[in-house]
N, C-alpha and C. Protein backbone atom coordinates (compact mmCIF):
# COMPACT_ATOMS: atom_id res chain seq x y z
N UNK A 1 116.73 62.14 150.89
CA UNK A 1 117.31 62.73 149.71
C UNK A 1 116.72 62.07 148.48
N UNK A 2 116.43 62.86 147.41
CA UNK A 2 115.49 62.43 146.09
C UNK A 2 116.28 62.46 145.26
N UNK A 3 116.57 61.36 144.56
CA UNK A 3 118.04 60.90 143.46
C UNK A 3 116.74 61.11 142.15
N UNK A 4 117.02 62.11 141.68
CA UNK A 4 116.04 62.37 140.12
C UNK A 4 117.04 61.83 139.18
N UNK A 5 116.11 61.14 138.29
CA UNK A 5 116.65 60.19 136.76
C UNK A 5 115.76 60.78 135.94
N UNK A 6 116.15 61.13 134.89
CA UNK A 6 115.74 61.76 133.71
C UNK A 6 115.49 60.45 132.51
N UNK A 7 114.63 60.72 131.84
CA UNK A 7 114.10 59.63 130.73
C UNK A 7 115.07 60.16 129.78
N UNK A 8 114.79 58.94 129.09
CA UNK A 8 115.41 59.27 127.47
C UNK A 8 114.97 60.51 127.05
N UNK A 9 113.67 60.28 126.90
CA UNK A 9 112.57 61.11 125.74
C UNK A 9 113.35 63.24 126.62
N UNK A 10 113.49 62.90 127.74
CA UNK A 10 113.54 64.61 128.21
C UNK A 10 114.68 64.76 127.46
N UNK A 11 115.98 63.72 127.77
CA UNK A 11 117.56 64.51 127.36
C UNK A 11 117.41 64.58 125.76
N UNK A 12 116.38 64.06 125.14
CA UNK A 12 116.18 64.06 123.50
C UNK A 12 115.50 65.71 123.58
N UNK A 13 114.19 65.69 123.76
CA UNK A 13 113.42 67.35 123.73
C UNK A 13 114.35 67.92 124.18
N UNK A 14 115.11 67.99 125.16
CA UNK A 14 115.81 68.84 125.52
C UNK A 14 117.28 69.08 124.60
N UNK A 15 117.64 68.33 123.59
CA UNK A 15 118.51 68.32 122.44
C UNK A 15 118.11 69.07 121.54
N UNK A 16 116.96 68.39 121.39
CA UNK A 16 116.68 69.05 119.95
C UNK A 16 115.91 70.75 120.27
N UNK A 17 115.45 70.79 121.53
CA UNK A 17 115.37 72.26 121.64
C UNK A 17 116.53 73.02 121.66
N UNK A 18 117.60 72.99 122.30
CA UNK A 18 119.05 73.29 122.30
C UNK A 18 119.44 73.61 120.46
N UNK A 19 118.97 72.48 119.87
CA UNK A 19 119.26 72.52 118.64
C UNK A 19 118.82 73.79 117.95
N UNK A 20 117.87 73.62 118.09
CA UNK A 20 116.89 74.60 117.48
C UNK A 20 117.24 76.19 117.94
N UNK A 21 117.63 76.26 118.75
CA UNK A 21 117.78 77.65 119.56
C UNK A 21 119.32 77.66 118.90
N UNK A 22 119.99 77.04 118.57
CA UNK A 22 121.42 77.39 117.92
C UNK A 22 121.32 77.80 116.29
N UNK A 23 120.30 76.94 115.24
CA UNK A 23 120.18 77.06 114.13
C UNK A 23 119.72 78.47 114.25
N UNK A 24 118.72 79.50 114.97
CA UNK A 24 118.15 80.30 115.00
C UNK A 24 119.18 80.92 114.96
N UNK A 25 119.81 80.97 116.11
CA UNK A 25 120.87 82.10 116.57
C UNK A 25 121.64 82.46 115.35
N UNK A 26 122.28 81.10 114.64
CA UNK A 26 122.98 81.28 113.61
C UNK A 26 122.79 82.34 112.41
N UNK A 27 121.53 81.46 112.05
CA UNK A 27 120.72 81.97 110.98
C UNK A 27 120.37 83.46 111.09
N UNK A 28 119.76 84.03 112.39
CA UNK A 28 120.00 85.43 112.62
C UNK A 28 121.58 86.38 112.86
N UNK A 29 122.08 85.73 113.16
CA UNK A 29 123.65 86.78 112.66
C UNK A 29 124.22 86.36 111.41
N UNK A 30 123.75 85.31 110.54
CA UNK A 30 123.79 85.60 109.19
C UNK A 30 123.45 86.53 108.17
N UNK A 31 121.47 86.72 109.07
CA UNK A 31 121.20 87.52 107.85
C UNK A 31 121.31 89.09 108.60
N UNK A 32 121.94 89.20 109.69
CA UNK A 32 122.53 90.32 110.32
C UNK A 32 123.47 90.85 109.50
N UNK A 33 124.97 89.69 109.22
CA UNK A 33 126.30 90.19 108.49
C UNK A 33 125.55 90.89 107.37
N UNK A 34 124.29 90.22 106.27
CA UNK A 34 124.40 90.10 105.13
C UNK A 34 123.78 91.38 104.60
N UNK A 35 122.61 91.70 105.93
CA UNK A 35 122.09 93.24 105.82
C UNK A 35 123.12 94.04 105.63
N UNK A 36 124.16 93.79 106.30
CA UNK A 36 125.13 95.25 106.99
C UNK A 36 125.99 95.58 105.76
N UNK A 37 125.77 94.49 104.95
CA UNK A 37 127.22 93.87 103.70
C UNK A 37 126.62 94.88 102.58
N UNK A 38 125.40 94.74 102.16
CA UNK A 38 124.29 95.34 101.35
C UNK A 38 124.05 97.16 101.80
N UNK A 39 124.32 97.79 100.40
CA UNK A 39 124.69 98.91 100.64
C UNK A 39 123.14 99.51 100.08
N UNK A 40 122.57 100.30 101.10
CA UNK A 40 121.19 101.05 100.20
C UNK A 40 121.19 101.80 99.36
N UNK A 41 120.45 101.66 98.26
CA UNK A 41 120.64 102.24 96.83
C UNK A 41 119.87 103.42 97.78
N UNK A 42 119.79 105.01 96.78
CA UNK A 42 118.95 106.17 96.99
C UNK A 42 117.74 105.60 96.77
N UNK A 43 117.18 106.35 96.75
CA UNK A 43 116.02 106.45 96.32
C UNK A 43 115.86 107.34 94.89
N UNK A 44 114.73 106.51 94.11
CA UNK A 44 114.78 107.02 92.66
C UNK A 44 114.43 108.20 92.39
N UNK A 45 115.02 109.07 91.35
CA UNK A 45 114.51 110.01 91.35
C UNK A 45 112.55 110.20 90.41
N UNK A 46 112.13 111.02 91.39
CA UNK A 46 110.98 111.21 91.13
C UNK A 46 110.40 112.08 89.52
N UNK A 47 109.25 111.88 89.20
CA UNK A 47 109.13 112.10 87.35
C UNK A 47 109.26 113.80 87.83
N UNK A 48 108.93 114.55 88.69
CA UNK A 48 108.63 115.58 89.01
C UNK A 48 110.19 116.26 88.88
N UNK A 49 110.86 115.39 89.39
CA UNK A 49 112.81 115.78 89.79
C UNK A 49 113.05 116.02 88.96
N UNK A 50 112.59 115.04 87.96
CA UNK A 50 113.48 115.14 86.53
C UNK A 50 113.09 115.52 85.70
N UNK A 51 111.65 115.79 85.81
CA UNK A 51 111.28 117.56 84.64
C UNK A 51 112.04 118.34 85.29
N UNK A 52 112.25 119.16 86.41
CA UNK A 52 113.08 120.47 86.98
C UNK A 52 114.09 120.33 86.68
N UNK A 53 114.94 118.92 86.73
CA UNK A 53 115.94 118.71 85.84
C UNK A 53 116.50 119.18 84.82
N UNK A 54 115.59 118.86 83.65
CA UNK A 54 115.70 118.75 82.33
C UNK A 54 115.24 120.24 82.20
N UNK A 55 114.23 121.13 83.24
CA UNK A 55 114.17 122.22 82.88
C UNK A 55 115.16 123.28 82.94
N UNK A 56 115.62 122.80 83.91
CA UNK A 56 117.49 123.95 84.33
C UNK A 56 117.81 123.46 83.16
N UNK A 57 118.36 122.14 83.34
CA UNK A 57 119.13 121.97 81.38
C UNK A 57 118.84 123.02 80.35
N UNK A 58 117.38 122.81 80.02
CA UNK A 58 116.65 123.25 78.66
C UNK A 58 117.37 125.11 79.12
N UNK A 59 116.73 125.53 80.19
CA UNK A 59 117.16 127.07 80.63
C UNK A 59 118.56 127.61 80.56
N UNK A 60 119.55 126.90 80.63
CA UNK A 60 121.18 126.81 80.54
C UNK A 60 121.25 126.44 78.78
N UNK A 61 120.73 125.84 78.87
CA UNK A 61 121.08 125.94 77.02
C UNK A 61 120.30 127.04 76.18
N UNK A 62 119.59 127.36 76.55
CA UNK A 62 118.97 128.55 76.23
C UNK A 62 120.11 129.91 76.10
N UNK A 63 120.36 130.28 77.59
CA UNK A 63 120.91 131.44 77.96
C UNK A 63 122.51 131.20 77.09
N UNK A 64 122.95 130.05 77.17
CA UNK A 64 124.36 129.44 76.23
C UNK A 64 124.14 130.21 74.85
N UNK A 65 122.66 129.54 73.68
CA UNK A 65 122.53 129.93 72.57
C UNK A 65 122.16 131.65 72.46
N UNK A 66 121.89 131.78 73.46
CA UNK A 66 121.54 133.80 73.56
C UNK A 66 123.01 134.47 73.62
N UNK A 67 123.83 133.90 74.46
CA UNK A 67 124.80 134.55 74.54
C UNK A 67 125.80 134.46 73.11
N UNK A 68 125.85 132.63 72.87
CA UNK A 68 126.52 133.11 71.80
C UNK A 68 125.98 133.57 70.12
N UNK A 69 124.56 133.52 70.43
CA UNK A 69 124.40 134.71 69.17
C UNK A 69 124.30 136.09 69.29
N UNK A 70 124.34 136.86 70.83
CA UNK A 70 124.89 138.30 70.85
C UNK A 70 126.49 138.53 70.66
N UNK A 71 127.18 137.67 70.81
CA UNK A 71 128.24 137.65 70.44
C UNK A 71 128.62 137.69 69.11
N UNK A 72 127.81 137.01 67.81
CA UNK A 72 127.92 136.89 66.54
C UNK A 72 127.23 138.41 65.98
């Protein structure tokens, strides 16, 4: 029967790897919570959006000032 003894130096590497594999773990369901916490903005509107925009506007104010000078 083979009675194995372990050195210092293994139960140390073998600590500080342990270690290391916990800071990770941590640190990844941190920046897990912190994603999930963080709400995604849209997306901006494009220069193209907001001429068609501004063109319905301009077209609605148009048909507004037509109507109320057939009315006058």
């Amino acid at each position: 029967m083979r009675h194995t003894v372990f050195n210092f130096g293994d139960i140390i590497s073998t600590t500080v790897i342990l270690i290391i594999f916990f800071a990770i773990f941590f640190v990844m369901i941190h920046m897990i919570k912190k994603m999930k916490s963080t709400v995604p903005l849209p997306p901006e509107e494009t220069l193209q959006q907001k001429v068609d925009d501004l063109t319905t506007r301009v077209k609605t104010l148009e048909h507004r000032v037509e109507s109320l000078s057939e009315r006058q």
